[in-house]
C-alpha atoms as a PDB file:
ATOM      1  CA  UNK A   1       9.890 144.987  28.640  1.00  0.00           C
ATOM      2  CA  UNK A   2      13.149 146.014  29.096  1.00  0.00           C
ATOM      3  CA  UNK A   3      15.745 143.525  31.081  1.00  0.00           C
ATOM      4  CA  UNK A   4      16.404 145.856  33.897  1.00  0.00           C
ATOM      5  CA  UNK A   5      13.219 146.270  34.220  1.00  0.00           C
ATOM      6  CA  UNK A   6      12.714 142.437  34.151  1.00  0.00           C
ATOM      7  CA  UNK A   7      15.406 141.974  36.784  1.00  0.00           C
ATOM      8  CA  UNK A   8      13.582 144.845  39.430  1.00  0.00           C
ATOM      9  CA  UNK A   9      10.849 142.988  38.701  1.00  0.00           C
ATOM     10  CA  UNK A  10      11.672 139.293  39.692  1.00  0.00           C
ATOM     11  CA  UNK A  11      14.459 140.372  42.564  1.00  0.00           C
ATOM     12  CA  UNK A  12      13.416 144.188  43.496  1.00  0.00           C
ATOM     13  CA  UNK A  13      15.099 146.937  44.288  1.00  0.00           C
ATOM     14  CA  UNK A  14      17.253 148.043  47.108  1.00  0.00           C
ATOM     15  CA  UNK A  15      15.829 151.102  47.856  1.00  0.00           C
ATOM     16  CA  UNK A  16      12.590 149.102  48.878  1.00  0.00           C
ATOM     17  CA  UNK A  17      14.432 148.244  51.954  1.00  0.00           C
ATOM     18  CA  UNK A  18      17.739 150.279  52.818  1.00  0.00           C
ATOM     19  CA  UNK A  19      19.625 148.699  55.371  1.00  0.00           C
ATOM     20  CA  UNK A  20      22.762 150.360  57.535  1.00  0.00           C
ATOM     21  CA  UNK A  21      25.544 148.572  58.805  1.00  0.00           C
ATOM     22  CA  UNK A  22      27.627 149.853  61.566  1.00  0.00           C
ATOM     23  CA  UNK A  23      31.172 148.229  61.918  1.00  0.00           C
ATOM     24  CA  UNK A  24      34.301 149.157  63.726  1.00  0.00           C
ATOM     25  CA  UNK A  25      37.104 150.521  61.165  1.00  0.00           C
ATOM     26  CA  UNK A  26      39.819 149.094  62.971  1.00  0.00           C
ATOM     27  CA  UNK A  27      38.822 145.306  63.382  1.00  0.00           C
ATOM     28  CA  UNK A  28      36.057 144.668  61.380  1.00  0.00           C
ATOM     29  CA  UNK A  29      33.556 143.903  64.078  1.00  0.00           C
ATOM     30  CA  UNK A  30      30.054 144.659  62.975  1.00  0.00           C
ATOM     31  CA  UNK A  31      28.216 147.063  65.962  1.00  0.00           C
ATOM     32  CA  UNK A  32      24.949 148.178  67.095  1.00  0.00           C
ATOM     33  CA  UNK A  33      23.808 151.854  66.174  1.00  0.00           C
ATOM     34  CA  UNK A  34      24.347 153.260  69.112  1.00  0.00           C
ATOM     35  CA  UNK A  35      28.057 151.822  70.212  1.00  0.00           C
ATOM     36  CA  UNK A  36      30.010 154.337  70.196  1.00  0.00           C
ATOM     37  CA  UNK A  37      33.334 151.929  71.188  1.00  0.00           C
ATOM     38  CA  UNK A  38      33.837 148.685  69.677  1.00  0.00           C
ATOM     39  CA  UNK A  39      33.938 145.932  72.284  1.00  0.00           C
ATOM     40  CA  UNK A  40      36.528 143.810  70.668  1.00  0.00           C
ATOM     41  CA  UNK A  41      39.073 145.992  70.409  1.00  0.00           C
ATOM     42  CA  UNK A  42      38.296 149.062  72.140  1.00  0.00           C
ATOM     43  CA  UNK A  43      38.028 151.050  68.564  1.00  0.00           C
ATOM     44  CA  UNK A  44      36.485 154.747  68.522  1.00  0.00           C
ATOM     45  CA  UNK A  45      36.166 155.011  64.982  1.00  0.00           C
ATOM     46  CA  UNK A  46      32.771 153.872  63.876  1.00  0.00           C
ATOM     47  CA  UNK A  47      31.946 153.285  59.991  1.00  0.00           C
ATOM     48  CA  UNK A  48      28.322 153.859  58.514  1.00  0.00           C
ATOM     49  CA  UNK A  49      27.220 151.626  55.799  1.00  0.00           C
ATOM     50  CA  UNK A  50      24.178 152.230  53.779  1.00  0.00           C
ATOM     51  CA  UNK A  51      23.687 149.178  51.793  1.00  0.00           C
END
């Protein structure tokens, strides 16, 4: 068995379980999906994470 292999075996993979952070580009503040201003700093500008 390969080590890769070994590794996905013993910690997985991500693509098991995508997850999607949302966070505002100007301050950093992580948001919900649907915010579509940040409510720290009033930020329009939304980033989508797929991690």
């Amino acid at each position: 068995m390969g080590l890769v292999k070994a590794l996905r075996g013993v910690v997985g993979t991500r693509a098991s379980s995508p997850s999607t952070l949302y966070e505002c580009r100007h301050c950093g503040t992580t948001l919900s999906e649907d915010a579509e201003t940040c409510p720290t700093c009033g930020g329009e500008d939304v980033a989508c994470y797929q991690l």
